[in-house]
C-alpha atoms as a PDB file:
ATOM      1  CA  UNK A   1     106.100  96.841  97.113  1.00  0.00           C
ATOM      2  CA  UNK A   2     105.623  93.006  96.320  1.00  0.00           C
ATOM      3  CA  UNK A   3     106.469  90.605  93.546  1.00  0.00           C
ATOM      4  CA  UNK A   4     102.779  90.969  92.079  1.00  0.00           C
ATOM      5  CA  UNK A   5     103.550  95.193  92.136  1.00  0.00           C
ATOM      6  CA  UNK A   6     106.563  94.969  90.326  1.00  0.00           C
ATOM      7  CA  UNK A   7     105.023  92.794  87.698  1.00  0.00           C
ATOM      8  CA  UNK A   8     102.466  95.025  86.961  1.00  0.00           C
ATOM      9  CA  UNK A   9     104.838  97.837  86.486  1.00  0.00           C
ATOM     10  CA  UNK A  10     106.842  95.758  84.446  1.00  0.00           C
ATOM     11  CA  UNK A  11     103.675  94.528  82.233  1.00  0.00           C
ATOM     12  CA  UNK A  12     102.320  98.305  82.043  1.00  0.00           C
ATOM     13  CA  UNK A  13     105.246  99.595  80.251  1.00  0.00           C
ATOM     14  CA  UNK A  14     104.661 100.454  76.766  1.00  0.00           C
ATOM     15  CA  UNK A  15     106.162  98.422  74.134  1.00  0.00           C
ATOM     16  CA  UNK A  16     109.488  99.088  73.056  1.00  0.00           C
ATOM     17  CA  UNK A  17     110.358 101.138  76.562  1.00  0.00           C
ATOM     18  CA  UNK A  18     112.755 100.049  79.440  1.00  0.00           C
ATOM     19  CA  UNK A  19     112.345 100.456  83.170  1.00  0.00           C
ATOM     20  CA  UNK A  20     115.408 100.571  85.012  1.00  0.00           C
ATOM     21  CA  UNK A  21     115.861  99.132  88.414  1.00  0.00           C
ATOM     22  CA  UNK A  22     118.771  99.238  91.121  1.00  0.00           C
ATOM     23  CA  UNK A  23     119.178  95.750  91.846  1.00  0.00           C
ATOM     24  CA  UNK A  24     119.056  95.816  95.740  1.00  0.00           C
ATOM     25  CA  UNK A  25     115.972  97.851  95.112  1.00  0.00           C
ATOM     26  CA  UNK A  26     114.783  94.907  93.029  1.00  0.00           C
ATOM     27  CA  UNK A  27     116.016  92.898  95.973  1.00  0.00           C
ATOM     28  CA  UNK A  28     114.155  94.610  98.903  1.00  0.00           C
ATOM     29  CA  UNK A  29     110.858  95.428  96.488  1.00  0.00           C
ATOM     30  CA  UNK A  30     109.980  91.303  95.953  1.00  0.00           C
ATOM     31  CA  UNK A  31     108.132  89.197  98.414  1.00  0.00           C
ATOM     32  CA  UNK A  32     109.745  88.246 101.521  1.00  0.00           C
ATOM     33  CA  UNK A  33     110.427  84.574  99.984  1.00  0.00           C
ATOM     34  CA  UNK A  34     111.991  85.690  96.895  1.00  0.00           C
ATOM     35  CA  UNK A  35     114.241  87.758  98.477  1.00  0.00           C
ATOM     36  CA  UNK A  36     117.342  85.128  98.082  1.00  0.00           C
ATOM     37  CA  UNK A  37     116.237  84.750  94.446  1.00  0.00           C
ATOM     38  CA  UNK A  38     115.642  87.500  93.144  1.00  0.00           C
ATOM     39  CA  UNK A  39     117.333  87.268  89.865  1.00  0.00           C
ATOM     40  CA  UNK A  40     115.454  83.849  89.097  1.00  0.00           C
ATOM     41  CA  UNK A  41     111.928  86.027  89.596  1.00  0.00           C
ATOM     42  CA  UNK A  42     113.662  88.922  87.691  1.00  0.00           C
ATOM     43  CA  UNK A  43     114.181  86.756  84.328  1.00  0.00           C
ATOM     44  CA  UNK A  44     110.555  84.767  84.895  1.00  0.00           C
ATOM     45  CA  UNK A  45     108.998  88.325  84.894  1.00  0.00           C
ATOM     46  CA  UNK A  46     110.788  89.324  82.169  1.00  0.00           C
ATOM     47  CA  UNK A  47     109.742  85.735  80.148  1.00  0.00           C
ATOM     48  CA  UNK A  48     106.294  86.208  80.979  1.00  0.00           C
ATOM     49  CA  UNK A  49     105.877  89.878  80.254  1.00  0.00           C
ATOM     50  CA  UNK A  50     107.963  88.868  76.803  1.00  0.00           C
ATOM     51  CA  UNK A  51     110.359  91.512  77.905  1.00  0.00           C
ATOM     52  CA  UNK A  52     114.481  91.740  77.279  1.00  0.00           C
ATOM     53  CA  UNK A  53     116.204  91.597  80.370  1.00  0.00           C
ATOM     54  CA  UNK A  54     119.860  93.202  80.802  1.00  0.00           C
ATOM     55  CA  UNK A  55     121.569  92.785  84.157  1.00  0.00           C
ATOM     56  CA  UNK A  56     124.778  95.045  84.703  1.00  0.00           C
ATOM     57  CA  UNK A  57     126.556  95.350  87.726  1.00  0.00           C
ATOM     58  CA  UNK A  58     123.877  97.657  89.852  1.00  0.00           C
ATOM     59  CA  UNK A  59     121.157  97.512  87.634  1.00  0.00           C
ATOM     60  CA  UNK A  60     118.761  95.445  85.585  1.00  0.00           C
ATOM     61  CA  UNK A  61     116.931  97.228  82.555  1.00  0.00           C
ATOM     62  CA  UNK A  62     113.626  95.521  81.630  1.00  0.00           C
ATOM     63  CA  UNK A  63     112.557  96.322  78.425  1.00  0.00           C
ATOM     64  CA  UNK A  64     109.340  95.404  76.521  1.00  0.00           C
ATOM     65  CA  UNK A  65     109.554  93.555  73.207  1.00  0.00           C
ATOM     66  CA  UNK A  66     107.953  95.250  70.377  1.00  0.00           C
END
């Protein structure tokens, strides 16, 4: 998968849902040079797409605003 992929599935999602990721999946699904920041291209996603984004310990929940 690549940065641009997981936007897409992150912009598809239907308003009010949430799409749960395991963050090292997160990790290893972005491109090659975002690897090492991951979680700064996890919270511009979420900005863009106008989604909430909740980060726990393994996971980060993006869900779209209504």
């Amino acid at each position: 998968m690549s940065s641009t992929n997981l936007y897409h599935e992150i912009e598809t999602l239907p308003k009010g849902e949430s799409l749960v990721y395991i963050r090292d999946n997160f990790c290893q699904d972005v491109d090659e040079e975002d690897k090492i920041i991951y979680m700064s291209v996890a919270r511009k996603m979420a900005a863009q797409i106008k989604c909430d984004l909740a980060v726990a310990e393994n996971t980060l929940t993006f869900t779209k605003q209504n």
